[in-house]
N, C-alpha and C. Protein backbone atom coordinates (compact mmCIF):
# COMPACT_ATOMS: atom_id res chain seq x y z
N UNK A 1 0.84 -1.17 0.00
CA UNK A 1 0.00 0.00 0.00
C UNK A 1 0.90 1.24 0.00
N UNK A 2 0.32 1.89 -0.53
CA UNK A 2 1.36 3.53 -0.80
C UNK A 2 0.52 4.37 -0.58
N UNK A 3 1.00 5.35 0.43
CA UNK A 3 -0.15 6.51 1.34
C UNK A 3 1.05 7.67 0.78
N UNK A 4 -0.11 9.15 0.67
CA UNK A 4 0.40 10.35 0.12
C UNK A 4 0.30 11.39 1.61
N UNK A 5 1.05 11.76 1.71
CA UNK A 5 0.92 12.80 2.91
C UNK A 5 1.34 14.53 2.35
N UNK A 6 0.65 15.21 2.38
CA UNK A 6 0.46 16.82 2.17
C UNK A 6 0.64 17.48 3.36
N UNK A 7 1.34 18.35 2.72
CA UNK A 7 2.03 19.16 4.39
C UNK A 7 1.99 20.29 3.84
N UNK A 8 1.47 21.69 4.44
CA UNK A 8 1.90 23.09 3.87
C UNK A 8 3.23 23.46 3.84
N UNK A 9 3.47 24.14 2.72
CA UNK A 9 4.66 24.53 2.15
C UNK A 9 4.90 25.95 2.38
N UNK A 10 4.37 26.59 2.97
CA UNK A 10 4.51 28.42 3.27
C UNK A 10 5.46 28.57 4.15
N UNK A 11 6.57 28.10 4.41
CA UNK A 11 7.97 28.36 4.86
C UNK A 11 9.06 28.23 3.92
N UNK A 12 8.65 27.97 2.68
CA UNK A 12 9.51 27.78 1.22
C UNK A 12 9.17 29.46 0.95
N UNK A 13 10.59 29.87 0.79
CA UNK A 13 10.62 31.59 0.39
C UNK A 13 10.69 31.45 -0.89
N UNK A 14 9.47 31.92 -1.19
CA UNK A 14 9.17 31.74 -2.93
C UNK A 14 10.17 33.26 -3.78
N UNK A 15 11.15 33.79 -2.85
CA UNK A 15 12.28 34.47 -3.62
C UNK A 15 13.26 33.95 -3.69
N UNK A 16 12.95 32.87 -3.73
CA UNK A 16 14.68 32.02 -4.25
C UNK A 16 13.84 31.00 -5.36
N UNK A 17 12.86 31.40 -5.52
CA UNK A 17 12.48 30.66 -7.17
C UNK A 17 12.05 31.98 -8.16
N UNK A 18 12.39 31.59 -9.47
CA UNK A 18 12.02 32.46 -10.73
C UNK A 18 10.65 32.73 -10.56
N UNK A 19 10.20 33.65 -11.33
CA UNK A 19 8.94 34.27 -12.20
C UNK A 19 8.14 33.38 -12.49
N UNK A 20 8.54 32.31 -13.33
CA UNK A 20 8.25 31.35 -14.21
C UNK A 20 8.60 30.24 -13.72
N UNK A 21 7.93 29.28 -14.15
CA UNK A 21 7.90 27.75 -13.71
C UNK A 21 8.16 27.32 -15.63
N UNK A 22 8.71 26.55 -15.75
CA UNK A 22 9.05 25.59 -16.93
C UNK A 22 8.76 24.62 -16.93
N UNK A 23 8.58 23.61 -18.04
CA UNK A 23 8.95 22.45 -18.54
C UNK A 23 9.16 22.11 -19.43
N UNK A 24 9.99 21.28 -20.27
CA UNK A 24 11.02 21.48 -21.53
C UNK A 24 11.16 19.62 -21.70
N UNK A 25 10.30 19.11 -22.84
CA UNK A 25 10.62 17.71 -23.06
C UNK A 25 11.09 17.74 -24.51
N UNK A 26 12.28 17.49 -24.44
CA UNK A 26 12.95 16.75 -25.89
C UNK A 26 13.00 15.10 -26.08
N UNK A 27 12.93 15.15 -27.23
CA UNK A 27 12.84 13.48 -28.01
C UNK A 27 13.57 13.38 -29.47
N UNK A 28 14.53 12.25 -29.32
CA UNK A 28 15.30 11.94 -30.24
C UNK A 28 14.40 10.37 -30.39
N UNK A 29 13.39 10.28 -31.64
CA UNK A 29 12.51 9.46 -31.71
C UNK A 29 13.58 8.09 -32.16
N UNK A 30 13.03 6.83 -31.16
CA UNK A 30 13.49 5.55 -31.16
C UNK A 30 15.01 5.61 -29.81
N UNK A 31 15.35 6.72 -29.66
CA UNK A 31 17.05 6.66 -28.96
C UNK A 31 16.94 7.17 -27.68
N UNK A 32 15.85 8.35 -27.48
CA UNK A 32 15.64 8.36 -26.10
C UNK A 32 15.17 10.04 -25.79
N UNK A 33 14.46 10.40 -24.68
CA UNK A 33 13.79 11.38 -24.68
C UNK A 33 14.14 12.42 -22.72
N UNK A 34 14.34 13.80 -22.90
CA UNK A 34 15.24 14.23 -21.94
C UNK A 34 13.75 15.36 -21.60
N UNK A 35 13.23 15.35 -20.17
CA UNK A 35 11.75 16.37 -19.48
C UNK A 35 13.18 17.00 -18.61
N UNK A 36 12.60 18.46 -18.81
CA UNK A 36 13.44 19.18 -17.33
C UNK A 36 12.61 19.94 -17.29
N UNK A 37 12.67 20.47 -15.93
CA UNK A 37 11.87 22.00 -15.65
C UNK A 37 12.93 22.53 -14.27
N UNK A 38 11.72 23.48 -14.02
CA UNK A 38 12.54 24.59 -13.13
C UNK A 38 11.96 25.67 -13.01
N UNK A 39 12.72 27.26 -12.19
CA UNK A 39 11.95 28.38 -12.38
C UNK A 39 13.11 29.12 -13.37
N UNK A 40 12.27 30.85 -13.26
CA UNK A 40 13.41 31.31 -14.00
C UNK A 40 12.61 32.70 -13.72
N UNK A 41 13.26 33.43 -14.01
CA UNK A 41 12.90 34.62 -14.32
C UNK A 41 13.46 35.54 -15.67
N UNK A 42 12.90 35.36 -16.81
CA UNK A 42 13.53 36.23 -17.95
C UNK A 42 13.76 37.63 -17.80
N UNK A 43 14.75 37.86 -18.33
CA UNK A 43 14.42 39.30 -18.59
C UNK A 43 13.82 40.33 -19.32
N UNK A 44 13.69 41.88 -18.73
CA UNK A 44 11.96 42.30 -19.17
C UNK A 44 12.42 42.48 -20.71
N UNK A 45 11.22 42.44 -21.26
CA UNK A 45 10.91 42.60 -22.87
C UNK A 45 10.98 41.04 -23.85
N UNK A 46 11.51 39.88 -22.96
CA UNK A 46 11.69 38.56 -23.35
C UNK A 46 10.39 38.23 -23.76
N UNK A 47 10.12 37.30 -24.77
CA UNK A 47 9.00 36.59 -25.25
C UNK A 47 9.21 35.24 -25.06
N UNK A 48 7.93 34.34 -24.86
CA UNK A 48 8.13 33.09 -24.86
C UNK A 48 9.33 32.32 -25.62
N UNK A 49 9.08 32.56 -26.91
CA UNK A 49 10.22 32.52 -27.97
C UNK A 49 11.95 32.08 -27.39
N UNK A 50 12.26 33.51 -26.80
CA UNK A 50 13.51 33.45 -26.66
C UNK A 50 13.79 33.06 -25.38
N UNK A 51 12.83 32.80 -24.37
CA UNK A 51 12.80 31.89 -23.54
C UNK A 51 12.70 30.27 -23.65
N UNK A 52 12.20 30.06 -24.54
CA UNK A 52 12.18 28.65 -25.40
C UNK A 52 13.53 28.55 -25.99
N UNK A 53 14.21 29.05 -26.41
CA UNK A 53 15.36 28.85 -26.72
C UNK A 53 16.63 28.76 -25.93
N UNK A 54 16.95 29.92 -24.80
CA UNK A 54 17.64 30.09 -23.43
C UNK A 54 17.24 28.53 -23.26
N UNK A 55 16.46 28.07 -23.02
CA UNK A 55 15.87 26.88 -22.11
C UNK A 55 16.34 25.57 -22.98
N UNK A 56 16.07 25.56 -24.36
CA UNK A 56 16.72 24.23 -25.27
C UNK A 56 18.30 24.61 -25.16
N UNK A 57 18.57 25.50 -25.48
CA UNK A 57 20.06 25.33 -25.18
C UNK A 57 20.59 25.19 -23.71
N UNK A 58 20.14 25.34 -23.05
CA UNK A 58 20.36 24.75 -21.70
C UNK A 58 20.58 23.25 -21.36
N UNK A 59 19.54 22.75 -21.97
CA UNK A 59 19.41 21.16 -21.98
C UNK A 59 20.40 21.23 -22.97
N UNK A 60 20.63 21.34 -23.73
CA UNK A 60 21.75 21.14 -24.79
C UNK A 60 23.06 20.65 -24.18
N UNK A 61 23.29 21.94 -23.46
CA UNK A 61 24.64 22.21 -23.19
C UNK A 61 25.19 21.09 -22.25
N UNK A 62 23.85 20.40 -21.32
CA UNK A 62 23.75 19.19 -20.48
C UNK A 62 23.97 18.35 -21.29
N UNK A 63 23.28 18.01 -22.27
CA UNK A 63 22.86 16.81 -22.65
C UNK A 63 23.34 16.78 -24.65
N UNK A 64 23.95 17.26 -24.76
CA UNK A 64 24.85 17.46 -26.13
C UNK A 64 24.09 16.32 -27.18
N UNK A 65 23.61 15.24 -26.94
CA UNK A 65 23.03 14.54 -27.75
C UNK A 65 21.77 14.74 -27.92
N UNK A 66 21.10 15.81 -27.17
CA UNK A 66 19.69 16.59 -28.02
C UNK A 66 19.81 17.71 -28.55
N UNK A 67 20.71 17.88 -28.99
CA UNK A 67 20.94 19.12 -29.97
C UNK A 67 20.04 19.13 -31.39
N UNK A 68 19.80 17.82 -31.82
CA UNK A 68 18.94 17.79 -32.78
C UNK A 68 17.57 16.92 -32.76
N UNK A 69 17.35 16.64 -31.18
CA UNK A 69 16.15 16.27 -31.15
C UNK A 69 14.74 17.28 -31.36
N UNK A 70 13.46 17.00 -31.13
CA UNK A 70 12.40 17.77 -31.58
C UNK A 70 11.55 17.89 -30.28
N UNK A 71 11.27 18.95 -30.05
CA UNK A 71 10.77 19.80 -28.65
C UNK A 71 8.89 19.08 -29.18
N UNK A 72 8.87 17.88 -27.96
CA UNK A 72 7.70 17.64 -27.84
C UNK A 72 6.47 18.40 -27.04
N UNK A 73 6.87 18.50 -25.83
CA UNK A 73 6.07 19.52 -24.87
C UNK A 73 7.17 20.70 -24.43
N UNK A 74 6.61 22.10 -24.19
CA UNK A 74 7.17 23.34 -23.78
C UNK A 74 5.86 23.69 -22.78
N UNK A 75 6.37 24.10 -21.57
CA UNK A 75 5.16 25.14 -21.05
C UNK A 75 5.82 26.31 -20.24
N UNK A 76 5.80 27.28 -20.05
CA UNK A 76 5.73 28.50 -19.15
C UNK A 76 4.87 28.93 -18.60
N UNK A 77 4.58 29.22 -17.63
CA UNK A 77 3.38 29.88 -16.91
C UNK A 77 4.15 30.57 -15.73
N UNK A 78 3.56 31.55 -15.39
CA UNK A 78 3.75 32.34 -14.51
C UNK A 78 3.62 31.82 -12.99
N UNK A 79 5.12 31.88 -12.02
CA UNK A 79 4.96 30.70 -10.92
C UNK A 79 4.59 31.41 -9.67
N UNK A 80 3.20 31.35 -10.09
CA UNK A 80 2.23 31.97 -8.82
C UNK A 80 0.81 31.58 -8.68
N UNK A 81 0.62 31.38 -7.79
CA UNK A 81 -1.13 30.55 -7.67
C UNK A 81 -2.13 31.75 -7.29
């Protein structure tokens, strides 16, 4: 049996996380497929765009063998409830 336990989190200083919440899944179809996320905070005048890009080359720079894989899922949203 596997039990879930929820605990409030309002002692996590949400200024040591970004703006933004991410998630970034690449796939090199048949060889293997790389999900990351994280926060971030762009800087002002940035568009999704070039935040999508900052973010693939990131994984890149990790992971050098998705340099030419194909960006299955992207999301950004603003990391605030």
């Amino acid at each position: 049996m596997t039990s879930t336990t929820s605990t409030a989190t309002s002692h996590i200083p949400t200024a040591a996380q970004g703006s933004h919440m991410w998630v970034l899944t690449l796939e090199m179809p048949g060889r293997g497929m790389s999900t990351q996320y994280g926060t971030w905070t762009p800087p002002a005048g940035a568009t999704r765009y070039d935040v999508f890009i900052v973010l693939r080359d990131h994984i890149v720079a990790q992971q050098p063998q998705m340099a030419s894989a194909n960006c299955v899922f992207f999301s950004l949203e603003p990391n605030q409830l």
